[in-house]
Protein backbone atom coordinates (compact mmCIF):
# COMPACT_ATOMS: atom_id res chain seq x y z
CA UNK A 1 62.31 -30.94 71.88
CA UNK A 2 62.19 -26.91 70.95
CA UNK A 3 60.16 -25.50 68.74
CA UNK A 4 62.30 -23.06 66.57
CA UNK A 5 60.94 -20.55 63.70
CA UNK A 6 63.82 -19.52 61.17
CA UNK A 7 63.30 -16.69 59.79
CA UNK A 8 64.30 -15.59 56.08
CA UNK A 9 65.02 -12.26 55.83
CA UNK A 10 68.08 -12.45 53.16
CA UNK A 11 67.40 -12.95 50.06
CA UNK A 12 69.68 -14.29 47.40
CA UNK A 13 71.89 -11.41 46.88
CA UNK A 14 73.05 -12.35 50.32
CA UNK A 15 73.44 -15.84 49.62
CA UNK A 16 75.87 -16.83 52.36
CA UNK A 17 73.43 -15.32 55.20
CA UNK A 18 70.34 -17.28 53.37
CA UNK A 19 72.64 -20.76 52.90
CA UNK A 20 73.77 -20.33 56.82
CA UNK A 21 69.33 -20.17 57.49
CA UNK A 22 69.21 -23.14 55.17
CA UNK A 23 71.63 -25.41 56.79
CA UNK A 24 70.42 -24.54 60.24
CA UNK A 25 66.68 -25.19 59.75
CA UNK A 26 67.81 -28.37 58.52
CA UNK A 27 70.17 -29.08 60.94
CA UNK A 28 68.15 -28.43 64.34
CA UNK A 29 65.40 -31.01 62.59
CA UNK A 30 68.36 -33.56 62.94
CA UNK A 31 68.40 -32.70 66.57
CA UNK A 32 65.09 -33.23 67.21
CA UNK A 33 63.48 -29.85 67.31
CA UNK A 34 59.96 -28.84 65.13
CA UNK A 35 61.11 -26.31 62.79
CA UNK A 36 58.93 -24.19 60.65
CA UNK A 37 60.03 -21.42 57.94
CA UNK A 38 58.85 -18.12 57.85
CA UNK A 39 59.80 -15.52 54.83
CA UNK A 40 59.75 -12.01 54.76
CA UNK A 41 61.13 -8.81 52.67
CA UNK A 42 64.24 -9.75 50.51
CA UNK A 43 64.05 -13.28 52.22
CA UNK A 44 60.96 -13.94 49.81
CA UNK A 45 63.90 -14.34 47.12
CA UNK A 46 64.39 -17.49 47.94
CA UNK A 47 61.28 -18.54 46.81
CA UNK A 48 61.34 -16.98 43.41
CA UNK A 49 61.62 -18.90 40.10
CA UNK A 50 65.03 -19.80 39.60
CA UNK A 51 66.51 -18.23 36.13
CA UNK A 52 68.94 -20.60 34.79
CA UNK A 53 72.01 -18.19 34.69
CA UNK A 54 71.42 -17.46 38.42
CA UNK A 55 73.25 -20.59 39.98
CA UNK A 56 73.03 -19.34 43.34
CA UNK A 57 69.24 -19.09 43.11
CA UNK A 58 68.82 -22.79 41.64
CA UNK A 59 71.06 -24.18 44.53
CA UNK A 60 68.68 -22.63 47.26
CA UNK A 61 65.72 -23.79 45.30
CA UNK A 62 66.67 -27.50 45.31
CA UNK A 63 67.43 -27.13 49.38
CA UNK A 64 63.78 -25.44 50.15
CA UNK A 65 62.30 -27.98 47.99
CA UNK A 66 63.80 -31.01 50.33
CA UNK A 67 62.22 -29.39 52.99
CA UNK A 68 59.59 -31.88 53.74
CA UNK A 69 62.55 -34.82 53.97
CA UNK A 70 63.76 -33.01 56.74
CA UNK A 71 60.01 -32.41 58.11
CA UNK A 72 59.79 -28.73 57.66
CA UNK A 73 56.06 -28.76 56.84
CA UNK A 74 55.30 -25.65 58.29
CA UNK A 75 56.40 -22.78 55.63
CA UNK A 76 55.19 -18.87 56.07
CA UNK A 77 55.12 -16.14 54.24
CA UNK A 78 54.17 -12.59 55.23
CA UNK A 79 51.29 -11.40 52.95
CA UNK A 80 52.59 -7.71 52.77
CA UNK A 81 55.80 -8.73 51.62
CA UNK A 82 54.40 -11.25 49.38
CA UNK A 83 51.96 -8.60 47.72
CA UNK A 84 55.05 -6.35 46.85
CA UNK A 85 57.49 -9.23 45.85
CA UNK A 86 54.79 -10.68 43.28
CA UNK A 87 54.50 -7.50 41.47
CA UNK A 88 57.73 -8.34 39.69
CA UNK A 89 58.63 -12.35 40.91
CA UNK A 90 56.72 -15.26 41.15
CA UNK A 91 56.60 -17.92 44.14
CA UNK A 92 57.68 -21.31 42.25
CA UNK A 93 58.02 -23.56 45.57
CA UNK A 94 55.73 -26.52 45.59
CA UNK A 95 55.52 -26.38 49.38
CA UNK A 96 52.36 -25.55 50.78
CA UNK A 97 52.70 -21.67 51.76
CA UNK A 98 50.51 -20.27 54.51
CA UNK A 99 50.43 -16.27 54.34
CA UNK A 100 50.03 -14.35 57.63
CA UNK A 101 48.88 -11.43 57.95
CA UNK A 102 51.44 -8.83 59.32
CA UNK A 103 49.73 -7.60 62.06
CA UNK A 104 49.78 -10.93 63.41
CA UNK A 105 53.30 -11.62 63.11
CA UNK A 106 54.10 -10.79 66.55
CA UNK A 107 51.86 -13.07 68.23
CA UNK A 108 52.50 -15.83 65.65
CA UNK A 109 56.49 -15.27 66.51
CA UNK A 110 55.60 -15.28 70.05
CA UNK A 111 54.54 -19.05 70.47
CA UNK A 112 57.88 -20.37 69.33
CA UNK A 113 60.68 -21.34 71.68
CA UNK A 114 63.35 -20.05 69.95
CA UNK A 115 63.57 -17.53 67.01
CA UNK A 116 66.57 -17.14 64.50
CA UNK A 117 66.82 -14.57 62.16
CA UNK A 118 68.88 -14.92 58.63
């Protein structure tokens, strides 16, 4: 069993990239492997509050939000880029977020088998 880290980096204007992340992460728990969720820069889109005319932004809502049926407990978020994306967005996600810090991201990235980008 791996231990993969996904990692968000598209946001909802590249919605194809950020549905390809979502389907994997979910995918490679079918398999087997621990997968955790880690979103930075434009990637933090994902996690905004959905506006209703934005149906793109609702359908990757509902799929983060079934994360924990697919046991994806572990969900991070990069506090730099979360300090600049709350100035204008808010996080609605029920998940439990941990922020790290993004000096650390290097080592954090470090202890995971396998690490794919979106």
């Amino acid at each position: 069993m791996a231990n993969i880290l996904v990692v968000f980096e598209s946001g909802v204007e590249n919605y194809q990239q950020a549905l390809d992340g979502l389907d994997f992460i979910m995918a490679s728990t079918g398999y087997g492997h621990q997968a955790s969720a880690l979103f930075l820069g434009a990637g933090l889109s994902l996690l905004a509050t959905p506006k209703p005319e934005n149906s793109s932004k609702q359908a990757t809502a509902k799929i983060i939000k079934s994360f924990p049926f697919y046991d994806i407990d572990d969900v991070f978020v990069c506090s730099d880029s979360l300090a600049v994306f709350n100035n204008s967005n808010t996080v609605y996600t029920d998940l439990d977020i941990t922020e790290l810090d993004s000096a650390l991201i290097s080592d954090f990235i470090a202890r995971y088998d396998h690490v794919v980008r979106f």
